[in-house]
PDB file of N, CA and C in Angstrom:
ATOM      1  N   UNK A   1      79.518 121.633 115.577  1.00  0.00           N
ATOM      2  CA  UNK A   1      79.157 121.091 114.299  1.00  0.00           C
ATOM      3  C   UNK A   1      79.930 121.844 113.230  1.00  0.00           C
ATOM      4  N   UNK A   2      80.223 121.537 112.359  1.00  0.00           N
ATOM      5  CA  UNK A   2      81.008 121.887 111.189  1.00  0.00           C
ATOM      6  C   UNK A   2      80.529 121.530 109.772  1.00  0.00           C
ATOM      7  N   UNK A   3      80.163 122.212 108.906  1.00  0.00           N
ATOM      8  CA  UNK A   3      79.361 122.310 107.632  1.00  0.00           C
ATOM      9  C   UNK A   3      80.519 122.521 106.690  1.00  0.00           C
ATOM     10  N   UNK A   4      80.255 121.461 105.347  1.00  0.00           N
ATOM     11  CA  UNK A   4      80.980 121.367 104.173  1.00  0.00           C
ATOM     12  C   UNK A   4      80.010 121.040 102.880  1.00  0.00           C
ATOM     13  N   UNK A   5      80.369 121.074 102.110  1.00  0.00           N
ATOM     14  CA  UNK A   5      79.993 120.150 100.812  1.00  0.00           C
ATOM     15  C   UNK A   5      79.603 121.215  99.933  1.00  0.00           C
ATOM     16  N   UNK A   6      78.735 121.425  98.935  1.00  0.00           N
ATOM     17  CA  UNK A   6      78.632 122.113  97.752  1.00  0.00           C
ATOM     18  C   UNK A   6      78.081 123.750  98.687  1.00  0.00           C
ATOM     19  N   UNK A   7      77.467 123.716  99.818  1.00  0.00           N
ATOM     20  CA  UNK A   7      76.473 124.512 100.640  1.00  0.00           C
ATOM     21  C   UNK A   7      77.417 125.812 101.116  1.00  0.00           C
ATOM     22  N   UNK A   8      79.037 125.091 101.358  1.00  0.00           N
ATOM     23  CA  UNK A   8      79.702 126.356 101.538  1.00  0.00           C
ATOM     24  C   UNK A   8      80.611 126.952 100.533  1.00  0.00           C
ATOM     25  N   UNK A   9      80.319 126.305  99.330  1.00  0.00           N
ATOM     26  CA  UNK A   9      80.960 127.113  98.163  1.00  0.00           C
ATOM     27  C   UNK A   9      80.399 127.746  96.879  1.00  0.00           C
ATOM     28  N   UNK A  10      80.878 128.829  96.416  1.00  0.00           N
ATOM     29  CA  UNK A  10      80.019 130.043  95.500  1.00  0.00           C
ATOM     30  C   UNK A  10      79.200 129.374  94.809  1.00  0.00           C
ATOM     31  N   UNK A  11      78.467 128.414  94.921  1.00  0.00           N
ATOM     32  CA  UNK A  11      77.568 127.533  93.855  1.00  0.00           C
ATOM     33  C   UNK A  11      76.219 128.404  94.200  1.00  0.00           C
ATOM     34  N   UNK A  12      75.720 128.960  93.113  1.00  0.00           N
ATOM     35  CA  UNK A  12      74.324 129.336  93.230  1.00  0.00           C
ATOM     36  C   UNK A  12      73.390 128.938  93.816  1.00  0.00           C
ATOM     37  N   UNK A  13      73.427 127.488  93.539  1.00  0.00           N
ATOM     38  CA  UNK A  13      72.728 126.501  94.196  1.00  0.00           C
ATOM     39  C   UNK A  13      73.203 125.310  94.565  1.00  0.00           C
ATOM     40  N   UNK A  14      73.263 125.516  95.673  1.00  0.00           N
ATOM     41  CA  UNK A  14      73.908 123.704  96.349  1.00  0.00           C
ATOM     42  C   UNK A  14      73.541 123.075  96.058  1.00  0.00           C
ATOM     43  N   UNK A  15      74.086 121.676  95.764  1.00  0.00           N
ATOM     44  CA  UNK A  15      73.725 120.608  96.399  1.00  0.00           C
ATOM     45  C   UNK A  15      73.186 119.819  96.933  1.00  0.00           C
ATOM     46  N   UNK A  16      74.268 119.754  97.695  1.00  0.00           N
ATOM     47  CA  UNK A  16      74.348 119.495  99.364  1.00  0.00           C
ATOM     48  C   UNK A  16      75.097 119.949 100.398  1.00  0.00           C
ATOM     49  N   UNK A  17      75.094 118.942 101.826  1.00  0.00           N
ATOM     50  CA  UNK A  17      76.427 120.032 102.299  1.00  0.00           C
ATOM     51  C   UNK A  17      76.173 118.690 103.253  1.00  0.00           C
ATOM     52  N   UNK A  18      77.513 118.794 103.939  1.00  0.00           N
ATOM     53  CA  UNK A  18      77.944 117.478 104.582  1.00  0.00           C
ATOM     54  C   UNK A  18      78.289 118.004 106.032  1.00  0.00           C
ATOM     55  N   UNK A  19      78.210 117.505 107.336  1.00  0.00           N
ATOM     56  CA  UNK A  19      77.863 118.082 108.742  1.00  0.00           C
ATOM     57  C   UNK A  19      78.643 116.956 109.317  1.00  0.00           C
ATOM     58  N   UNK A  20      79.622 117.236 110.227  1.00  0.00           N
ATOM     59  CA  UNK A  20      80.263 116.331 111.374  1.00  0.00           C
ATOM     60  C   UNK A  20      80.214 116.874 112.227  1.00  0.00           C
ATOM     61  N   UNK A  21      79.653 116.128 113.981  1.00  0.00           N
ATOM     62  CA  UNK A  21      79.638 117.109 114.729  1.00  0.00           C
ATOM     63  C   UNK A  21      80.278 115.926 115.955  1.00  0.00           C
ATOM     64  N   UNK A  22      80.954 116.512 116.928  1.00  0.00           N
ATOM     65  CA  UNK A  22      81.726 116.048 118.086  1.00  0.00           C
ATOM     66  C   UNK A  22      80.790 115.724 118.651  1.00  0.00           C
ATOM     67  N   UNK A  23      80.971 114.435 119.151  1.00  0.00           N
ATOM     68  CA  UNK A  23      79.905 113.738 120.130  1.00  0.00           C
ATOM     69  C   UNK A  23      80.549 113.517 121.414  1.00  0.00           C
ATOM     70  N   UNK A  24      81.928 114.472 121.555  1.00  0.00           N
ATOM     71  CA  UNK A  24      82.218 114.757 123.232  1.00  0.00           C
ATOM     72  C   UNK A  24      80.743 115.108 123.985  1.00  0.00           C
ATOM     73  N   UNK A  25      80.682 114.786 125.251  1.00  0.00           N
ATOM     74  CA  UNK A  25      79.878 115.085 125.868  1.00  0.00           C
ATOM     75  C   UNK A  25      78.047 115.188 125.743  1.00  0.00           C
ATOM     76  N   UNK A  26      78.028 114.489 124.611  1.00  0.00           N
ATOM     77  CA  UNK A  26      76.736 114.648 124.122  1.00  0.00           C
ATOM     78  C   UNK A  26      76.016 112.894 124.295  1.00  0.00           C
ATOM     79  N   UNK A  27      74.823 113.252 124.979  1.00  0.00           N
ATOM     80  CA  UNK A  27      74.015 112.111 125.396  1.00  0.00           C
ATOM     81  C   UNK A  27      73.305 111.431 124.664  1.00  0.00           C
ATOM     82  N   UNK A  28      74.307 110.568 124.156  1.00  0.00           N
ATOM     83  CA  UNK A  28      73.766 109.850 122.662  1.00  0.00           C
ATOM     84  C   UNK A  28      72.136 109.138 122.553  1.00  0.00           C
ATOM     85  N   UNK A  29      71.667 109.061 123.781  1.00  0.00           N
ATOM     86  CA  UNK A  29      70.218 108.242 124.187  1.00  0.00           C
ATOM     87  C   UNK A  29      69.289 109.154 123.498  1.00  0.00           C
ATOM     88  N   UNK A  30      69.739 110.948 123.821  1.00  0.00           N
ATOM     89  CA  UNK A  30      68.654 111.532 123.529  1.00  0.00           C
ATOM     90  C   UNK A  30      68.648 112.324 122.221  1.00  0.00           C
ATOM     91  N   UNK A  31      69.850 111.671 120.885  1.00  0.00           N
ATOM     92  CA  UNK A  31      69.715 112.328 120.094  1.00  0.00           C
ATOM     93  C   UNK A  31      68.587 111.798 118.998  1.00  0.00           C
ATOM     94  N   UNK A  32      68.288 112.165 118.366  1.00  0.00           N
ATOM     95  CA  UNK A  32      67.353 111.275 117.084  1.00  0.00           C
ATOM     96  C   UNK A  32      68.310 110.201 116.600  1.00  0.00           C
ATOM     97  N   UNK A  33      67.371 108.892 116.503  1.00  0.00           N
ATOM     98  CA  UNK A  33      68.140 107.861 115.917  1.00  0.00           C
ATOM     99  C   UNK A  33      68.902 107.964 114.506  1.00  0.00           C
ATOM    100  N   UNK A  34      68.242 108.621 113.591  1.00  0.00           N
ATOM    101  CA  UNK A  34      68.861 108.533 112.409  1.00  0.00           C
ATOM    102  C   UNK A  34      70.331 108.821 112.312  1.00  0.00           C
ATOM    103  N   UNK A  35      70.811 109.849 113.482  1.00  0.00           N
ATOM    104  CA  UNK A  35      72.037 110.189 113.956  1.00  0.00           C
ATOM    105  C   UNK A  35      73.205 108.880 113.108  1.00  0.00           C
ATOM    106  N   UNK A  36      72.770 108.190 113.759  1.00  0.00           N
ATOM    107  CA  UNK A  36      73.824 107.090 113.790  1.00  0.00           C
ATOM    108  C   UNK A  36      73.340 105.912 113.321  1.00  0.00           C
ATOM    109  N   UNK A  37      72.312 106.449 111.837  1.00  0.00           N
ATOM    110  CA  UNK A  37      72.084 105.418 110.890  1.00  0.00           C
ATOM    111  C   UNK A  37      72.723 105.331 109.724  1.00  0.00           C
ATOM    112  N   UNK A  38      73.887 104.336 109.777  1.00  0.00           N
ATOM    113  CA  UNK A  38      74.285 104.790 108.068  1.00  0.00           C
ATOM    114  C   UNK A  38      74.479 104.108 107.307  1.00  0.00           C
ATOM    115  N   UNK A  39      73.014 103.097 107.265  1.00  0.00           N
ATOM    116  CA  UNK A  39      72.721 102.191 106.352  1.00  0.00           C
ATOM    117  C   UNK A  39      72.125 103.271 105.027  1.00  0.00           C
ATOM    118  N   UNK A  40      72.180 101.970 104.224  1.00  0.00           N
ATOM    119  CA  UNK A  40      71.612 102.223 102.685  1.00  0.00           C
ATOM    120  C   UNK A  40      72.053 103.857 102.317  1.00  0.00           C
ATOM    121  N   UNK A  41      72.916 104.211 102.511  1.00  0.00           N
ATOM    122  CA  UNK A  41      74.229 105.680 102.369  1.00  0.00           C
ATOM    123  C   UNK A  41      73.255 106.545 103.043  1.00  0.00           C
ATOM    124  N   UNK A  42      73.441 106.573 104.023  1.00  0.00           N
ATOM    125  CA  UNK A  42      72.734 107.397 104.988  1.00  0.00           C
ATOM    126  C   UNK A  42      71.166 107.723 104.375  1.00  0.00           C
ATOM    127  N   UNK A  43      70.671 107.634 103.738  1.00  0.00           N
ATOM    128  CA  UNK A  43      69.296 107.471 103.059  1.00  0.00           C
ATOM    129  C   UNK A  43      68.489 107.967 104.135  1.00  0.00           C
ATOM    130  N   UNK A  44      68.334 107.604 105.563  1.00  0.00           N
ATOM    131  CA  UNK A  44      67.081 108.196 106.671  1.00  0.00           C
ATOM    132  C   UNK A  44      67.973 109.375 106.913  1.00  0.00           C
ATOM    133  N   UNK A  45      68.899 109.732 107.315  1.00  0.00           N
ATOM    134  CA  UNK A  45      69.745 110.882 107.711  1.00  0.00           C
ATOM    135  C   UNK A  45      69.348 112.037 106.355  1.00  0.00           C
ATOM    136  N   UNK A  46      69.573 111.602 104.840  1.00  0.00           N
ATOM    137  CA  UNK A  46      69.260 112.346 103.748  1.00  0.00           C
ATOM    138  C   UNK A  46      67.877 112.696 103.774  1.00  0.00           C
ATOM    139  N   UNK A  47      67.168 111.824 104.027  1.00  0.00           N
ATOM    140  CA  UNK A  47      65.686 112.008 103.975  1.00  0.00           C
ATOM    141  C   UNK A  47      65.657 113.338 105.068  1.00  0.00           C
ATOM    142  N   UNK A  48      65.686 112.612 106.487  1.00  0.00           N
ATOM    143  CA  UNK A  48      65.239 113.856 107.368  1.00  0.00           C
ATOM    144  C   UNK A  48      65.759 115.000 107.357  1.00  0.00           C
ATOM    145  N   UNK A  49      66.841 115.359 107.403  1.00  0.00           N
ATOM    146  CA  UNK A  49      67.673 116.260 107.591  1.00  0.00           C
ATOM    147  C   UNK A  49      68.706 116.946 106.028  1.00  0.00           C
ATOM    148  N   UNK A  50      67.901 116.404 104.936  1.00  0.00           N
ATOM    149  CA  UNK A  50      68.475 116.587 103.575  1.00  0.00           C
ATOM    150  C   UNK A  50      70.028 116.597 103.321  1.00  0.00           C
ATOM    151  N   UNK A  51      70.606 115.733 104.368  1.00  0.00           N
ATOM    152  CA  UNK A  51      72.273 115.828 104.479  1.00  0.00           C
ATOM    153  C   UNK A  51      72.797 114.848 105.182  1.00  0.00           C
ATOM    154  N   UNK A  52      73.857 114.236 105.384  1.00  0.00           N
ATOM    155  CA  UNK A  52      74.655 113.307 105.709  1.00  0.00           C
ATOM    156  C   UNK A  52      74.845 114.011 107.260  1.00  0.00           C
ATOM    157  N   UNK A  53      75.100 113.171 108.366  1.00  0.00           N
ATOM    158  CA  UNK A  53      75.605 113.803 109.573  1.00  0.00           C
ATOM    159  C   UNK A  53      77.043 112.682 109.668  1.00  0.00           C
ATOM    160  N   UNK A  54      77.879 113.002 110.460  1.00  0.00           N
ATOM    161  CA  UNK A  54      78.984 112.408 110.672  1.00  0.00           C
ATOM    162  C   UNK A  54      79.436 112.475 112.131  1.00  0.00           C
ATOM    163  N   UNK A  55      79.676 111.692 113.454  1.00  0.00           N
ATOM    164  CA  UNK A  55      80.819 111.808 113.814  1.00  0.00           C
ATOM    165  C   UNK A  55      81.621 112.605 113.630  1.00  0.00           C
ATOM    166  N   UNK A  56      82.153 113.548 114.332  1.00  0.00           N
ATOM    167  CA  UNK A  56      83.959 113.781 114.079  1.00  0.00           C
ATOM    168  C   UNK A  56      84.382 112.486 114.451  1.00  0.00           C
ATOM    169  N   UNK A  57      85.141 111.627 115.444  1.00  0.00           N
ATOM    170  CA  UNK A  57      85.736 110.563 115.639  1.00  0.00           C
ATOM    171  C   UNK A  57      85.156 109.646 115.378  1.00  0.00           C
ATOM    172  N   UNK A  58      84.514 109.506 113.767  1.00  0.00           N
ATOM    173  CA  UNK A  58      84.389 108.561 113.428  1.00  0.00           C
ATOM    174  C   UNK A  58      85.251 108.529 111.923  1.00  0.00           C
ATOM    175  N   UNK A  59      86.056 107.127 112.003  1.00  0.00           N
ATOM    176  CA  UNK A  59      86.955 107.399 110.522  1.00  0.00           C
ATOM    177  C   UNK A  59      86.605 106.812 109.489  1.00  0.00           C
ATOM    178  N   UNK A  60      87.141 108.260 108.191  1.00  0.00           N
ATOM    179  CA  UNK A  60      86.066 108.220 106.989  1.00  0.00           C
ATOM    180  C   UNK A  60      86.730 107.136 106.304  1.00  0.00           C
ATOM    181  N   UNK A  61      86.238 105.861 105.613  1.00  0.00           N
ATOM    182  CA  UNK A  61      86.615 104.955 105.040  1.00  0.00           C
ATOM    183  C   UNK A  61      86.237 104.515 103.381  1.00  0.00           C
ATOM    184  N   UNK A  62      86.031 105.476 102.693  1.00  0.00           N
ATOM    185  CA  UNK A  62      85.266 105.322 101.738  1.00  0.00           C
ATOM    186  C   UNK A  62      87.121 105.757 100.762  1.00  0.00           C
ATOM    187  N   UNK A  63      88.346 106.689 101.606  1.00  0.00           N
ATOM    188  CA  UNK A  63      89.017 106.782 100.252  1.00  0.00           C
ATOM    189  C   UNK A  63      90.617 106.329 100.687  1.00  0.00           C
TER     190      UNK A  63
END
């Protein structure tokens, strides 16, 4: 897993912070669904986990 966004820089107070993690080898049945919910801008992922999760091999299309 790999951590970014306001969480790893000198900001007093973050943010947020943004998480992509390699889904080599990982048994997608048994992760929590929100994993790989990314409707309404990840909104259940923000809720539970107060942060966006990502794929690594998934490509970012927003720029």
């Amino acid at each position: 897993m790999y951590i970014d966004g306001s969480f790893v820089t000198a900001e007093r107070e973050p943010g947020d912070y943004d998480a992509c993690w390699d889904i080599d080898g990982v048994n997608v049945e048994a992760l929590d669904s929100v994993f790989l919910d990314f409707s309404n801008g990840r909104s259940a992922q923000k809720r539970t986990y107060f942060g966006p999760f990502f794929p690594a091999q998934m490509t970012e299309g927003a720029s």
